[in-house]
C-alpha atoms as a PDB file:
ATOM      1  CA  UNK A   1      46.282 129.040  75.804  1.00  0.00           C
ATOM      2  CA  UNK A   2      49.095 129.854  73.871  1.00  0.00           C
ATOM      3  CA  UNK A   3      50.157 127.996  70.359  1.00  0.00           C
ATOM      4  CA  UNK A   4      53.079 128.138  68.265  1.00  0.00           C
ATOM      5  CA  UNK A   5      53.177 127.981  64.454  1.00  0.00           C
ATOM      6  CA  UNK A   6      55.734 125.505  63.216  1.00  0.00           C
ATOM      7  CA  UNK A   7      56.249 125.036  59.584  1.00  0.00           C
ATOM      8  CA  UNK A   8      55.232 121.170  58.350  1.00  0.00           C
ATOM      9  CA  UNK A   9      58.873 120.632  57.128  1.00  0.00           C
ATOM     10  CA  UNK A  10      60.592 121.659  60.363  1.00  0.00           C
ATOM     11  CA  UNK A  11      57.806 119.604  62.488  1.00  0.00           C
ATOM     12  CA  UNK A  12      58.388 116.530  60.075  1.00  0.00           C
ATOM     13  CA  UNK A  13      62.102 116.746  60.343  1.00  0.00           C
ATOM     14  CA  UNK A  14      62.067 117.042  64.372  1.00  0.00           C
ATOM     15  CA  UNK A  15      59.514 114.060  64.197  1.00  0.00           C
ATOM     16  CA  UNK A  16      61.690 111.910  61.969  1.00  0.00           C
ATOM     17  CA  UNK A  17      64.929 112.764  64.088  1.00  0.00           C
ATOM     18  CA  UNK A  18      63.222 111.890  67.480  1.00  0.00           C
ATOM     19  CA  UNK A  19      61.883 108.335  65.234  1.00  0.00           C
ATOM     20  CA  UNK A  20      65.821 107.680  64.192  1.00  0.00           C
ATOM     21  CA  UNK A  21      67.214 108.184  67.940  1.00  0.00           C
ATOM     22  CA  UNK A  22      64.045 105.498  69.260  1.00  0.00           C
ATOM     23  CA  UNK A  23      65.200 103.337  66.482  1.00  0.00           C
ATOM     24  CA  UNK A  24      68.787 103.529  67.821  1.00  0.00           C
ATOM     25  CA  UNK A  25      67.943 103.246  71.369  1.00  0.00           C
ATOM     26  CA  UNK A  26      66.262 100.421  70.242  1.00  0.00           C
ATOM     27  CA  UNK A  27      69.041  98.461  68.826  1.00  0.00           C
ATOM     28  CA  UNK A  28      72.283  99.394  70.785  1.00  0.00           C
ATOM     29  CA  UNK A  29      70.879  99.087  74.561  1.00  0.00           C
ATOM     30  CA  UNK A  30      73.604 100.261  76.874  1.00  0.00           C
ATOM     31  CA  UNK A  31      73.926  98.463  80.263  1.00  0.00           C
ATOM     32  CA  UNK A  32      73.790 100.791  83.175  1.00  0.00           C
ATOM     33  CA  UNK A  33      73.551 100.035  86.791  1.00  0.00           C
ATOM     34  CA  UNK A  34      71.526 102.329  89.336  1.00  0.00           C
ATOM     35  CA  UNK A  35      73.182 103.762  92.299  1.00  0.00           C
ATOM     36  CA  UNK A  36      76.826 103.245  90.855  1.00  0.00           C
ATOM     37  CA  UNK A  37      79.681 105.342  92.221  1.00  0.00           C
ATOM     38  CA  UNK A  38      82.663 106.276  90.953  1.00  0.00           C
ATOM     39  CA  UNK A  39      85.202 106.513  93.613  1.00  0.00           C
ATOM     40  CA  UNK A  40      88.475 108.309  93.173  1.00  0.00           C
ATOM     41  CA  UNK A  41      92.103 108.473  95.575  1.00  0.00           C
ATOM     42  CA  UNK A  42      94.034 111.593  95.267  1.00  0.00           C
ATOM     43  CA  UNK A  43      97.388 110.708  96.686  1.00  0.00           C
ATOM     44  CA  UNK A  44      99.239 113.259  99.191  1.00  0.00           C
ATOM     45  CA  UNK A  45     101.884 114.857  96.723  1.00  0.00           C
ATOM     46  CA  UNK A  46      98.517 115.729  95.126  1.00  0.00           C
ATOM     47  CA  UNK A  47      96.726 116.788  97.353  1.00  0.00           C
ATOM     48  CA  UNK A  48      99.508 119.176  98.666  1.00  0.00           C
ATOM     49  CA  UNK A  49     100.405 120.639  95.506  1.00  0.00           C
ATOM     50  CA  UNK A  50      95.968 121.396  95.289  1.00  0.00           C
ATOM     51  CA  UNK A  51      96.703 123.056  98.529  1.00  0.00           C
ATOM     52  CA  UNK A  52      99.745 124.923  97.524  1.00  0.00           C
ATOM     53  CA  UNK A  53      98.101 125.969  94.134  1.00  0.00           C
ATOM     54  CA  UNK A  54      95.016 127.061  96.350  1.00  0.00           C
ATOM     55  CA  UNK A  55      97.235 129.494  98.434  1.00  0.00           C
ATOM     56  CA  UNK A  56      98.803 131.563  95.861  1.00  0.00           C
ATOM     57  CA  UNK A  57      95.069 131.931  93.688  1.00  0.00           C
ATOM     58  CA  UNK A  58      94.359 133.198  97.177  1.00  0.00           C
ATOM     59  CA  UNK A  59      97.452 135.538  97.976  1.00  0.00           C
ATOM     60  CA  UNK A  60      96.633 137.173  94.462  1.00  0.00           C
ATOM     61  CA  UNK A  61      93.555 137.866  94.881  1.00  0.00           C
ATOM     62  CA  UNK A  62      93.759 139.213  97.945  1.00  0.00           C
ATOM     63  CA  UNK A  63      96.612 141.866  96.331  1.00  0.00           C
ATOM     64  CA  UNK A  64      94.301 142.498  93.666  1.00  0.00           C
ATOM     65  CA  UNK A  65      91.619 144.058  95.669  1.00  0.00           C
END
C-alpha cells in the first residue's frame, strides 16, 4: 500500500476549499435537465464556404508532402 505525506496546512486548506464549494453548491442550485440537446442549423452559404475552406487545407497539404 502506498501513502503520501501531505503537510497539515496544505491538507487543511484543500479540506476547507472542497467545504466552501459544498457550501456554494448548497446555496446557488443550478437547474439542469437530463438528456437535453442542443441542436444547431448551419445554413447552405455556410456550409459551402466549410466545404470550400476544406478543399484548399486539403490542396496544401497535399503540395506540402
Amino acid at each position: 500500500m502506498d501513502f503520501s505525506i501531505v503537510g497539515i496546512a496544505k491538507a487543511s486548506k484543500v479540506y476547507h476549499n472542497q467545504d466552501r464549494i459544498a457550501e456554494l453548491s448548497q446555496k446557488n442550485t443550478v437547474k439542469s435537465v437530463q438528456g437535453q440537446e442542443d441542436r444547431v442549423s448551419i445554413s447552405q452559404s455556410a456550409r459551402l464556404l466549410l466545404l470550400e475552406n476544406q478543399d484548399s487545407q486539403s490542396s496544401s497539404a497535399t503540395t506540402k508532402k
